[in-house]
C-alpha atoms as a PDB file:
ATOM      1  CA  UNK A   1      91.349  74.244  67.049  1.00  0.00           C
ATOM      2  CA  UNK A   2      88.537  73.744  69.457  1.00  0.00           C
ATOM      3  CA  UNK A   3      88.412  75.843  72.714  1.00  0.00           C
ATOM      4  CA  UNK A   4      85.896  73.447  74.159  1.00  0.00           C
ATOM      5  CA  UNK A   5      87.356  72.320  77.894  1.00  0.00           C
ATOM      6  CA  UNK A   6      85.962  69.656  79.940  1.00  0.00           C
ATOM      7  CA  UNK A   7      87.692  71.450  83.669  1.00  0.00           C
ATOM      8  CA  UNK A   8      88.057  74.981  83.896  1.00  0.00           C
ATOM      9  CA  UNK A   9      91.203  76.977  81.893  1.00  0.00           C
ATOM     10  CA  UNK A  10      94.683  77.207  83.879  1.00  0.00           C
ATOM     11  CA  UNK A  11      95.611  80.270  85.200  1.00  0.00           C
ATOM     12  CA  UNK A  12      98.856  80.140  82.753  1.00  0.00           C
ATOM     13  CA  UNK A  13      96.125  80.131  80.205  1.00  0.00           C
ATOM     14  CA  UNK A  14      94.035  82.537  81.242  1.00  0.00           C
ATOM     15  CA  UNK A  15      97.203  84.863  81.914  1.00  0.00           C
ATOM     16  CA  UNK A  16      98.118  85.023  78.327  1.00  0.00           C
ATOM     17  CA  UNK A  17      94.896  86.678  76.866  1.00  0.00           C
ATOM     18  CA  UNK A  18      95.387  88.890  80.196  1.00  0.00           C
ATOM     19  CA  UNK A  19      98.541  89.728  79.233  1.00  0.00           C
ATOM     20  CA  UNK A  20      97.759  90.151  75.317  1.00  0.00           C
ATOM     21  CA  UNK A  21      95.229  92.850  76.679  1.00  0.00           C
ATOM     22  CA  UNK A  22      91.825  90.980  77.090  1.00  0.00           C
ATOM     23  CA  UNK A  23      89.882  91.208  80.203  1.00  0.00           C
ATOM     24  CA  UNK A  24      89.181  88.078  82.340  1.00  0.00           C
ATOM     25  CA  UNK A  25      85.997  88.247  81.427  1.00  0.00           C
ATOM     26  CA  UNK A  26      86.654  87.455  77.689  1.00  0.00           C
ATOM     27  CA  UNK A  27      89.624  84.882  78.462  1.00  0.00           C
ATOM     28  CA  UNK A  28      87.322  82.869  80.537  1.00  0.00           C
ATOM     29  CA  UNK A  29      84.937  83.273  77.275  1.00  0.00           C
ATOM     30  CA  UNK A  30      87.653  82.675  74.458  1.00  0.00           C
ATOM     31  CA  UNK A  31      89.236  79.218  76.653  1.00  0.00           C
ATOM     32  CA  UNK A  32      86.057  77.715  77.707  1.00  0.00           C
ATOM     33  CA  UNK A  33      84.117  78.307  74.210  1.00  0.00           C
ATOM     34  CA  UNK A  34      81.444  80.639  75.317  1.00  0.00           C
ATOM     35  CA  UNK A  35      81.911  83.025  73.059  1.00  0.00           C
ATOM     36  CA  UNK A  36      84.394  85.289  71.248  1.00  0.00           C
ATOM     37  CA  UNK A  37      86.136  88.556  72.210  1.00  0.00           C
ATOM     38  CA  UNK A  38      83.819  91.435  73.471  1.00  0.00           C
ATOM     39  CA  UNK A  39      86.130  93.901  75.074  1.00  0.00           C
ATOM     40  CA  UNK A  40      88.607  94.730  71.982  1.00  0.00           C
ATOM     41  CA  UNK A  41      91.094  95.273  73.843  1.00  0.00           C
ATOM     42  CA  UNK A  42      90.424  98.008  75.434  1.00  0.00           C
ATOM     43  CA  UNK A  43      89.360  97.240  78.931  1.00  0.00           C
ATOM     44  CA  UNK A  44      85.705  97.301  78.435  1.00  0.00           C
ATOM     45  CA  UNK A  45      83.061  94.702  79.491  1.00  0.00           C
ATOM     46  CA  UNK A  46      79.896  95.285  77.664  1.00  0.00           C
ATOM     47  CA  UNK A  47      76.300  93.961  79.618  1.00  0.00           C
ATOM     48  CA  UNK A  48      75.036  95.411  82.302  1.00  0.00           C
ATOM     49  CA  UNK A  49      75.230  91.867  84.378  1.00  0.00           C
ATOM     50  CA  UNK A  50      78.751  90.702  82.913  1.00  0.00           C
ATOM     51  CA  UNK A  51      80.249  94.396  84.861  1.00  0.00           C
ATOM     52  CA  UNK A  52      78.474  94.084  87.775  1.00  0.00           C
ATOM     53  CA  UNK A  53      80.916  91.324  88.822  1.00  0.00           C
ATOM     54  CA  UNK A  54      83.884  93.123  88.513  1.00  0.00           C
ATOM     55  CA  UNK A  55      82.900  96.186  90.201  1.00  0.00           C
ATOM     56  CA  UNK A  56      85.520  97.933  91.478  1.00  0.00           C
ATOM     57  CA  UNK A  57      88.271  95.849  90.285  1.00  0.00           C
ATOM     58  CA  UNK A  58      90.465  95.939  86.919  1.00  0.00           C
ATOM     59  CA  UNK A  59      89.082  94.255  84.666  1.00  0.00           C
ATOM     60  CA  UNK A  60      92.089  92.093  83.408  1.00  0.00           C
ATOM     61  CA  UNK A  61      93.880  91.334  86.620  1.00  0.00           C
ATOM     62  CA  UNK A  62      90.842  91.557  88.617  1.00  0.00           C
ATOM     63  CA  UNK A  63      93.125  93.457  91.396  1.00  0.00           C
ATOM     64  CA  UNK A  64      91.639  96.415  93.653  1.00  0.00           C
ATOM     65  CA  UNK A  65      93.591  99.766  92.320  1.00  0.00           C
ATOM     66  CA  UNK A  66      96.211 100.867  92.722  1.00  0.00           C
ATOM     67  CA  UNK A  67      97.431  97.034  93.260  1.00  0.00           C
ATOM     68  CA  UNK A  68      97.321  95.292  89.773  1.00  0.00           C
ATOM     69  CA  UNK A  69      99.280  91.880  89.201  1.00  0.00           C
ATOM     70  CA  UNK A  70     102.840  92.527  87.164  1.00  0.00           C
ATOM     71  CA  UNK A  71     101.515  91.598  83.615  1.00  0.00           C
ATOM     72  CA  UNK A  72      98.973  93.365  83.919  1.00  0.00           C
ATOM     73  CA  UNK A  73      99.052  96.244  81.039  1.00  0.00           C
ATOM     74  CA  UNK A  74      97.080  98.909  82.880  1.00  0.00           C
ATOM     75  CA  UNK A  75      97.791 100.770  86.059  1.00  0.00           C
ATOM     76  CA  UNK A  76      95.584 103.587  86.297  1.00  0.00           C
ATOM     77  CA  UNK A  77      91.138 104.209  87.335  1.00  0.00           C
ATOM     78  CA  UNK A  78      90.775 104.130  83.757  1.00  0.00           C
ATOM     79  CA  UNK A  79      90.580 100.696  83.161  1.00  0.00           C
ATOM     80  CA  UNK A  80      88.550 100.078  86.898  1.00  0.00           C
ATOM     81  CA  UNK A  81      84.791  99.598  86.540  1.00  0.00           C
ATOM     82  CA  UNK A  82      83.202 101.774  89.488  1.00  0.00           C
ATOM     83  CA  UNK A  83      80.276 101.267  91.276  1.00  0.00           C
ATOM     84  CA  UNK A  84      77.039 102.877  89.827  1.00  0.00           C
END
C-alpha cells in the first residue's frame, strides 16, 4: 500500500499513529511518504531542526504540559522537548 497523498493526512489519520505511540512528527512522515518511523516509540524526535519545532510541546499531541489531548499516551515532562 502506498502512503503517497495528494492533500495533507486527516486528523483521524494522523490520530491513530498518535495514539499507537508515534510522535506527530513521524505520522506526518509515515501518511504523507516522507519517510519511515524515527522516534520508536518512545517520544523522541531525532535532528536538531525536526525538535526545534516542537519545543516545548509533547511531542505526540503537540499540547503545552500539563494539558495533553485524551489519547494521548503520555502525561508527564518526560516526553516534552524543552528549550535549549
Amino acid at each position: 500500500m502506498e502512503n503517497h497523498y495528494d492533500d495533507m493526512p486527516t486528523d483521524e489519520e494522523i490520530q491513530r499513529y498518535q495514539e499507537a505511540g508515534h510522535t506527530f512528527h513521524c505520522a506526518m512522515r509515515i501518511l504523507t511518504g516522507d519517510g519511515e518511523c524515527e522516534c520508536n516509540l518512545k517520544g523522541h524526535i531525532p535532528g536538531e531542526v525536526s525538535r526545534s519545532m516542537y519545543q516545548g510541546l509533547c511531542v505526540i499531541c503537540l499540547e503545552r504540559h500539563p494539558e495533553h489531548k485524551s489519547f494521548c499516551p503520555f502525561n508527564n515532562e518526560h516526553h516534552m522537548l524543552k528549550k535549549a
